[in-house]
C-alpha atoms as a PDB file:
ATOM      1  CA  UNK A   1     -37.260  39.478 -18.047  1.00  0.00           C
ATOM      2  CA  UNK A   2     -33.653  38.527 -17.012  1.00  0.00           C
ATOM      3  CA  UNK A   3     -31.528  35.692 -18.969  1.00  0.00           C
ATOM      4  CA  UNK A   4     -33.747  33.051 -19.672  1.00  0.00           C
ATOM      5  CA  UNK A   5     -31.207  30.413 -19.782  1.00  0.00           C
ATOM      6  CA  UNK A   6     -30.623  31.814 -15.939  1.00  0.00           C
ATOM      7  CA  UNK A   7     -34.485  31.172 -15.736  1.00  0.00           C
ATOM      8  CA  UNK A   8     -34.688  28.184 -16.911  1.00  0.00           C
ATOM      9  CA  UNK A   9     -31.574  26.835 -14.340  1.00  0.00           C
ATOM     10  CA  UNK A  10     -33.453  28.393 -11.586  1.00  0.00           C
ATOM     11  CA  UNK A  11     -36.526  26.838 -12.404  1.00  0.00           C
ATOM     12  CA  UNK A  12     -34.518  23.766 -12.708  1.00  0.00           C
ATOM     13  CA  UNK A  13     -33.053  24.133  -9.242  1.00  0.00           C
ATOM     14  CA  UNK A  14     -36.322  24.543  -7.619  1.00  0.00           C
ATOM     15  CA  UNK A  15     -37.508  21.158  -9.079  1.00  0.00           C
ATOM     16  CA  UNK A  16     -34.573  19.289  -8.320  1.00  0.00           C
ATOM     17  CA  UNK A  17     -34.426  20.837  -4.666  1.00  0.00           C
ATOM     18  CA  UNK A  18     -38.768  19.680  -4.319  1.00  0.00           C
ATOM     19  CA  UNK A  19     -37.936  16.416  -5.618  1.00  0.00           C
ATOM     20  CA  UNK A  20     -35.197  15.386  -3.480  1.00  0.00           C
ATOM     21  CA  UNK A  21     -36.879  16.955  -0.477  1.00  0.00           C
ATOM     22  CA  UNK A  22     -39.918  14.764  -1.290  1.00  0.00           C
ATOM     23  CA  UNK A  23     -37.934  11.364  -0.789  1.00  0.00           C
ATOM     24  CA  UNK A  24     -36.650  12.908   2.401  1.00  0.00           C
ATOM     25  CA  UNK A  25     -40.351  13.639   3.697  1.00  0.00           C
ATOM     26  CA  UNK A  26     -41.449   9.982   2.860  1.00  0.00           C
ATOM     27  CA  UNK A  27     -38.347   8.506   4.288  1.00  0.00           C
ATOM     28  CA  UNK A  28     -38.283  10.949   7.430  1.00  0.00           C
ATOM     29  CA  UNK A  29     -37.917   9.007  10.444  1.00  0.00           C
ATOM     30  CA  UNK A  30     -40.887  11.057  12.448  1.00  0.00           C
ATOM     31  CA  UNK A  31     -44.015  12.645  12.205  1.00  0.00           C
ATOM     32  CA  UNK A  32     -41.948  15.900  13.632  1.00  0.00           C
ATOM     33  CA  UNK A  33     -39.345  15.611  10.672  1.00  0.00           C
ATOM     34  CA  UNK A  34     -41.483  14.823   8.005  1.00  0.00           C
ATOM     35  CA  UNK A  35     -43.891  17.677   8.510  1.00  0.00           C
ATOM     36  CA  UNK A  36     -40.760  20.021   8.622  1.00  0.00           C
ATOM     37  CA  UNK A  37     -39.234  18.806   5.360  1.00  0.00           C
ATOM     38  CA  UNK A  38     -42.811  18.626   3.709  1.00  0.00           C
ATOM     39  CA  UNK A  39     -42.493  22.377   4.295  1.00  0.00           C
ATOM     40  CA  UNK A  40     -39.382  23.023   3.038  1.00  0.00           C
ATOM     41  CA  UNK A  41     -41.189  20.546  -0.573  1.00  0.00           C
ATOM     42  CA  UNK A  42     -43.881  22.457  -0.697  1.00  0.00           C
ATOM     43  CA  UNK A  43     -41.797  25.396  -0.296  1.00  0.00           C
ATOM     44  CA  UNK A  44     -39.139  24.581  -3.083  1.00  0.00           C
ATOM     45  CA  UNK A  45     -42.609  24.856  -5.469  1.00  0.00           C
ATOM     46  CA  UNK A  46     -43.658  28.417  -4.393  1.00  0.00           C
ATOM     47  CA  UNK A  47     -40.480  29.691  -5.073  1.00  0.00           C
ATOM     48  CA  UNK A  48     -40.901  27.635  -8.719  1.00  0.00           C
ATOM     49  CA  UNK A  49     -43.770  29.779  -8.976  1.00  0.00           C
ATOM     50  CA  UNK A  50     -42.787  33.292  -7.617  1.00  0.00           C
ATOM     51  CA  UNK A  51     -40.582  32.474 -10.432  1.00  0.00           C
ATOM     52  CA  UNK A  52     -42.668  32.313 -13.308  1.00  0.00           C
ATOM     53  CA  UNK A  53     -44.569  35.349 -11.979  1.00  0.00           C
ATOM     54  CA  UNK A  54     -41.213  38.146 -11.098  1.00  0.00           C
ATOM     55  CA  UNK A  55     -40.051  36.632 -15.087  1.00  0.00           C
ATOM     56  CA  UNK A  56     -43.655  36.958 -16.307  1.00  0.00           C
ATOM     57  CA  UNK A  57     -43.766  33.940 -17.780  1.00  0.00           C
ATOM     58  CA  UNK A  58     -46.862  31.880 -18.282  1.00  0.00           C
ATOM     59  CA  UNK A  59     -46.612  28.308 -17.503  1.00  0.00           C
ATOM     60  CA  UNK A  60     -46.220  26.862 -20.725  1.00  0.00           C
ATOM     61  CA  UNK A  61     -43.262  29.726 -21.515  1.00  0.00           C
ATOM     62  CA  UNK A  62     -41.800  28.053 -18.179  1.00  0.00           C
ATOM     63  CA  UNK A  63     -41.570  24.625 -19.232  1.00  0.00           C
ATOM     64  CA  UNK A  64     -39.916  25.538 -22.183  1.00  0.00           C
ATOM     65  CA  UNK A  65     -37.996  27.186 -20.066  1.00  0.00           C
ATOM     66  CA  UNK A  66     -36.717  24.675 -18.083  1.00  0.00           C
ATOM     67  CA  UNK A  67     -37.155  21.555 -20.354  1.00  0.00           C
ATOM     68  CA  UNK A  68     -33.183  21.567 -21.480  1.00  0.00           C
ATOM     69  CA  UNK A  69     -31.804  21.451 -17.735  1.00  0.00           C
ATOM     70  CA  UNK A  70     -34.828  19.261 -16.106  1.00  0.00           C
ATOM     71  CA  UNK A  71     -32.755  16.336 -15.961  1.00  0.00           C
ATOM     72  CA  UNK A  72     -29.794  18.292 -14.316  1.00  0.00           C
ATOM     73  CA  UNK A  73     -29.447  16.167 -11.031  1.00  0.00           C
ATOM     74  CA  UNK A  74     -30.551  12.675 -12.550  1.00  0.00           C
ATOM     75  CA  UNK A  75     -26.744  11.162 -12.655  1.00  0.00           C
ATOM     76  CA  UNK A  76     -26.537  12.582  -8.962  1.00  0.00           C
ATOM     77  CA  UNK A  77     -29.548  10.795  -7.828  1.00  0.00           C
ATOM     78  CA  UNK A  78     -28.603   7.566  -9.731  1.00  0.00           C
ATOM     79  CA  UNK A  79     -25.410   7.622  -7.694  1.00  0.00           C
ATOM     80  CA  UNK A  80     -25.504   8.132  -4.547  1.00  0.00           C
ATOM     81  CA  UNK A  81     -27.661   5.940  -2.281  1.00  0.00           C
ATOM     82  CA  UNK A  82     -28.281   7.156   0.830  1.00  0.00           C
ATOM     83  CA  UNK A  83     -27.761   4.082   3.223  1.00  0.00           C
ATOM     84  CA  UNK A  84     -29.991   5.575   6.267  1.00  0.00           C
ATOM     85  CA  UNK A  85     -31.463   8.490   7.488  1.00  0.00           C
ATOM     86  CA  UNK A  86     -28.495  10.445   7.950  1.00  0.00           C
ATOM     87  CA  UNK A  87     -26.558  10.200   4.872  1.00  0.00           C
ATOM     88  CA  UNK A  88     -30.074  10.632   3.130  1.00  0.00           C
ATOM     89  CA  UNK A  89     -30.181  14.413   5.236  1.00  0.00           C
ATOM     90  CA  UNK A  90     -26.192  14.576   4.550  1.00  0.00           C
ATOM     91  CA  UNK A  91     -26.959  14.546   1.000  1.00  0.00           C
ATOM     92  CA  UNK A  92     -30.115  16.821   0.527  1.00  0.00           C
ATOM     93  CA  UNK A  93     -27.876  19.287   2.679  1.00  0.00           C
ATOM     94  CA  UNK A  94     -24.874  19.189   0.446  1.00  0.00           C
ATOM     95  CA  UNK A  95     -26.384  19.271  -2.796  1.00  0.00           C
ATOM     96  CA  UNK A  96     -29.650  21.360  -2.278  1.00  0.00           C
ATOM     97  CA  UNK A  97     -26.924  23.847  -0.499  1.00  0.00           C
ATOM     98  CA  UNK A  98     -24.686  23.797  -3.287  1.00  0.00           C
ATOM     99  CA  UNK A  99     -27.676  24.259  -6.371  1.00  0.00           C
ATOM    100  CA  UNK A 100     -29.071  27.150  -3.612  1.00  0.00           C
ATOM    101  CA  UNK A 101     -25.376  29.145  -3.549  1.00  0.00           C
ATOM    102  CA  UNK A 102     -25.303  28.623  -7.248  1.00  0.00           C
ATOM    103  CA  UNK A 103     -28.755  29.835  -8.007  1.00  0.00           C
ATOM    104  CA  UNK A 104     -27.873  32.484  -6.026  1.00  0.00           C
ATOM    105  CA  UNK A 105     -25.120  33.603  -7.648  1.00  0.00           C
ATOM    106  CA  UNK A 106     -26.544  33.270 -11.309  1.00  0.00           C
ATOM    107  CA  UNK A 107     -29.630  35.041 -10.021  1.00  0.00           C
ATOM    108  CA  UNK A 108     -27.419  37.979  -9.029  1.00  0.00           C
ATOM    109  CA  UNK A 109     -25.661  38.353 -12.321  1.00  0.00           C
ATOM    110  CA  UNK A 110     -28.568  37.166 -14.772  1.00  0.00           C
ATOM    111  CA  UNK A 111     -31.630  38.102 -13.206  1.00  0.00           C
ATOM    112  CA  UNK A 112     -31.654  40.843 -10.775  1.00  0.00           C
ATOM    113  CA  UNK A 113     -34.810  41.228 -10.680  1.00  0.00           C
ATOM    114  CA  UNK A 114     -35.184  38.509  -8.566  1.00  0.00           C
ATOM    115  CA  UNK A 115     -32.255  38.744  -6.643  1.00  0.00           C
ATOM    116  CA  UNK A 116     -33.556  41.844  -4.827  1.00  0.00           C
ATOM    117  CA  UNK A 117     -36.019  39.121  -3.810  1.00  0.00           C
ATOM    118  CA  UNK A 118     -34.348  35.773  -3.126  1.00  0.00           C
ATOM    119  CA  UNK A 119     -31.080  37.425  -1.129  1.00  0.00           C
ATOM    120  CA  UNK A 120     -33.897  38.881   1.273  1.00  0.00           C
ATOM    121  CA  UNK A 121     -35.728  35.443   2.103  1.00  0.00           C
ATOM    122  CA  UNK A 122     -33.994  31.367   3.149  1.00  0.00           C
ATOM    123  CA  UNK A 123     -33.368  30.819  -0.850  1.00  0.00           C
ATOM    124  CA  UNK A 124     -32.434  27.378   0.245  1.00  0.00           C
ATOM    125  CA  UNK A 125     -35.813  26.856   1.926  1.00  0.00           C
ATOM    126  CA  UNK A 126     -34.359  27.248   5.542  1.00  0.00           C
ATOM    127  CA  UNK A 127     -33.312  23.096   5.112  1.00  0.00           C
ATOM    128  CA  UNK A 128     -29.372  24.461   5.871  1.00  0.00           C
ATOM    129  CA  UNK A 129     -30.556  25.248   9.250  1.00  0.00           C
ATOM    130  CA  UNK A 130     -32.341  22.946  10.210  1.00  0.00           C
ATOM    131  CA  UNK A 131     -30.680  19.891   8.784  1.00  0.00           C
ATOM    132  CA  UNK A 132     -27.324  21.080   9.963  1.00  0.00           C
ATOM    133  CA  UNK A 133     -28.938  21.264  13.622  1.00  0.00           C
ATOM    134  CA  UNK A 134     -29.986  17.105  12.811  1.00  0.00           C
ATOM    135  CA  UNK A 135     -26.846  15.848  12.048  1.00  0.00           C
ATOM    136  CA  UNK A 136     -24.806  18.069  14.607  1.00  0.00           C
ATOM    137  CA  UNK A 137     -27.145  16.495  17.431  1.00  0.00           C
ATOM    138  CA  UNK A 138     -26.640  13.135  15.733  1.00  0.00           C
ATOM    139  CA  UNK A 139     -22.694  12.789  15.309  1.00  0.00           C
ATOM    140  CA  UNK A 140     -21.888  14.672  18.765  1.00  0.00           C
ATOM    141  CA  UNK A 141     -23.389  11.680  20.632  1.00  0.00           C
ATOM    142  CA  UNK A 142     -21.957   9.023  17.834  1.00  0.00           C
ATOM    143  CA  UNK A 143     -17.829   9.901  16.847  1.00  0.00           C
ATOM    144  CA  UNK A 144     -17.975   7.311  14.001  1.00  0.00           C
ATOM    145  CA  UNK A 145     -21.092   8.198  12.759  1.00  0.00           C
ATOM    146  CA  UNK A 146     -19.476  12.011  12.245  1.00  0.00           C
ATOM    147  CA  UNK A 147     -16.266  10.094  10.253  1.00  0.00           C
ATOM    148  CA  UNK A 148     -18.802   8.306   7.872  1.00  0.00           C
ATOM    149  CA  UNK A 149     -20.863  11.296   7.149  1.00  0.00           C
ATOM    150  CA  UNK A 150     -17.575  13.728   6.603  1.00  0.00           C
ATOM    151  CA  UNK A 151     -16.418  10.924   3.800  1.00  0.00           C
ATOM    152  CA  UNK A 152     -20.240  11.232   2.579  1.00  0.00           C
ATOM    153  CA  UNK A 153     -20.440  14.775   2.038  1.00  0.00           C
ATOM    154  CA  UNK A 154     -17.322  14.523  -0.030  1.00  0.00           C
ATOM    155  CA  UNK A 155     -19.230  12.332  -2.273  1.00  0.00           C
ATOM    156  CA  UNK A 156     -22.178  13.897  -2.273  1.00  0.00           C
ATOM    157  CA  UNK A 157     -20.244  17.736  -2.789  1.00  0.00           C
ATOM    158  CA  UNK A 158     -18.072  15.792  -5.918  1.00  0.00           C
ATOM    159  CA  UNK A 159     -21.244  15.034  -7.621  1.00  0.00           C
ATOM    160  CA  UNK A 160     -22.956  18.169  -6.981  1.00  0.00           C
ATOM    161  CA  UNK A 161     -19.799  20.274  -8.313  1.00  0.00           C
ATOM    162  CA  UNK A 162     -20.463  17.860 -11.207  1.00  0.00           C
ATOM    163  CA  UNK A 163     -23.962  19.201 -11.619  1.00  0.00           C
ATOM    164  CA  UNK A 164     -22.492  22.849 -11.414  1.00  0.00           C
ATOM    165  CA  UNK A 165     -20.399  21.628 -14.807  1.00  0.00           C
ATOM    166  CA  UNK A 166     -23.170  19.830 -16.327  1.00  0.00           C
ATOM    167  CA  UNK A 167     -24.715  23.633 -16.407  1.00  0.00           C
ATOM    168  CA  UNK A 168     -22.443  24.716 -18.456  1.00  0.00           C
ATOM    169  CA  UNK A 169     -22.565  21.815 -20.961  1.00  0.00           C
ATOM    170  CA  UNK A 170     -26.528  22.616 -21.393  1.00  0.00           C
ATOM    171  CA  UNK A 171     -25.608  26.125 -21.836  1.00  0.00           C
ATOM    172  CA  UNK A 172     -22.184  26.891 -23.265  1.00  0.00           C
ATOM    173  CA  UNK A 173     -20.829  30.173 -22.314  1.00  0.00           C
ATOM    174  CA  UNK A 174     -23.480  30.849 -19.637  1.00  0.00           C
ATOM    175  CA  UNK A 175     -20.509  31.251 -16.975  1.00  0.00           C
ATOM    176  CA  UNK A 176     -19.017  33.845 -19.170  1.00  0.00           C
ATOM    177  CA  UNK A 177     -21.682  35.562 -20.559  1.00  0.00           C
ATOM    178  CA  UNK A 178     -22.460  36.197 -16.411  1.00  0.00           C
ATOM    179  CA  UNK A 179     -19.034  37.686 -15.983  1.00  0.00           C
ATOM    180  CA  UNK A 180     -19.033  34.044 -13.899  1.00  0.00           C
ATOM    181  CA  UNK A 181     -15.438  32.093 -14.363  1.00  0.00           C
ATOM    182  CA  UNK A 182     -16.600  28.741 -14.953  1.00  0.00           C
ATOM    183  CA  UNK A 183     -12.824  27.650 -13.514  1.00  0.00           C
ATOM    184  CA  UNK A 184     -13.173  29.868 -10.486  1.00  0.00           C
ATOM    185  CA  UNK A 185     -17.051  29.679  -9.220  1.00  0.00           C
ATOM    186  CA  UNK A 186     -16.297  26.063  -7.774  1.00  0.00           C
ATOM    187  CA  UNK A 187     -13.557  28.005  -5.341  1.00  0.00           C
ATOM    188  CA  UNK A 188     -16.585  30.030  -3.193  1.00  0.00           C
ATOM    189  CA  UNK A 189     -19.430  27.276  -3.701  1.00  0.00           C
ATOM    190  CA  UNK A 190     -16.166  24.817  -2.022  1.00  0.00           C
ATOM    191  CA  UNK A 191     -15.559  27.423   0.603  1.00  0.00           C
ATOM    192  CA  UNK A 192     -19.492  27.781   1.330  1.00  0.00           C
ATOM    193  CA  UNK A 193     -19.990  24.011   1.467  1.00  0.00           C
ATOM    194  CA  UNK A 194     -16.985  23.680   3.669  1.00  0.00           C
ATOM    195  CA  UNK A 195     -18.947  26.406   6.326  1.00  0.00           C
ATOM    196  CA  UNK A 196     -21.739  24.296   6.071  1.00  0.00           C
ATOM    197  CA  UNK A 197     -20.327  21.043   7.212  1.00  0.00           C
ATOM    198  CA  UNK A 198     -18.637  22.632   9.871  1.00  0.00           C
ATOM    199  CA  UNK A 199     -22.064  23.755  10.858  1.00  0.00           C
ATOM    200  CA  UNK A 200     -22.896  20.329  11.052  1.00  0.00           C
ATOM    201  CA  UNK A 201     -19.767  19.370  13.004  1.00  0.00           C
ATOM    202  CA  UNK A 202     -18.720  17.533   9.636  1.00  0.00           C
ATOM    203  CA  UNK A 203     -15.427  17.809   8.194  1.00  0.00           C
ATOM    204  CA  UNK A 204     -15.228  19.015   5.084  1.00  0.00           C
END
């Protein structure tokens, strides 16, 4: 089994990324969208549970697991209120993006095991790709709408760094005990957020 504090963030991270993905899928704007994101939901809860079984955990070992950090993105969702469709796809692109590259990372350092399987599949659900292909459609045609989604992202990336701190509250030391430098793993999520708003023909 790898860290289980690493674990129990990942588990965390999958929860977080099905629940906001849910709101999107009731909220999407067509049949066509919503089917796609209730993909990428359902898809956010298979990885929950391809979890439990590479850590060979049983499910009540996994909601221990997970029960400190469940709450991790509450403040962020309190927050930020997605006006319309578009900053409420802005948003699920930052921060699910931003939880993915972290996951990623703290997978790497704290749970190999299933690093070997995440770095070979979309560990973000695919929902980079195809949300970044929404929005760039949408602000190509609409200047103004681009501005207002560039200042958005900045929000929505400030809170999610938050939630990258917030981490390290529930688990002090986690960062270190990685070989992670909690001061220096905002510099390459920042630089991997800023690629995907470019994607998106967003400013960063």
């Amino acid at each position: 089994m790898g860290d289980k504090r690493v674990i129990g963030l990942l588990g965390s991270f999958c929860l977080a990324g099905q629940g906001r993905l849910g709101k999107d899928m009731v909220m999407a704007p067509s049949a066509g969208a919503r089917v796609e994101v209730a993909g990428m939901s359902a898809g956010a809860y298979r990885l929950f549970c391809e979890l439990e079984k590479v850590a060979g955990v049983s499910r009540a070992e996994m909601i221990q697991l997970v029960s400190p950090s469940f709450n991790l993105v509450a403040d962020l969702e309190r927050r930020l209120r997605p006006g319309d469709w578009f900053e409420r796809l802005t948003k699920s692109y930052v921060s699910v993006g931003v939880l993915s590259d972290l996951g990623l990372e703290l997978c790497r350092q704290g749970f190999p095991e299933a690093f070997e399987k995440a770095r070979g599949v979309h560990h973000d659900l695919g929902h980079a790709q195809w949300a970044a292909a929404q929005i760039k459609q949408a602000v190509g045609a609409d200047p103004a709408l681009a501005d207002r989604l560039s200042l958005w992202g900045r929000r929505v990336v400030g809170e999610s760094m938050g939630v990258v701190r917030l981490c390290e509250q529930i688990y002090p030391g986690i960062f270190a005990d990685l070989n992670i430098e909690a001061g220096t793993i905002m510099r390459p999520l920042m630089a991997m957020h800023g690629e995907r708003m470019v994607a998106a023909g967003l400013k960063a």
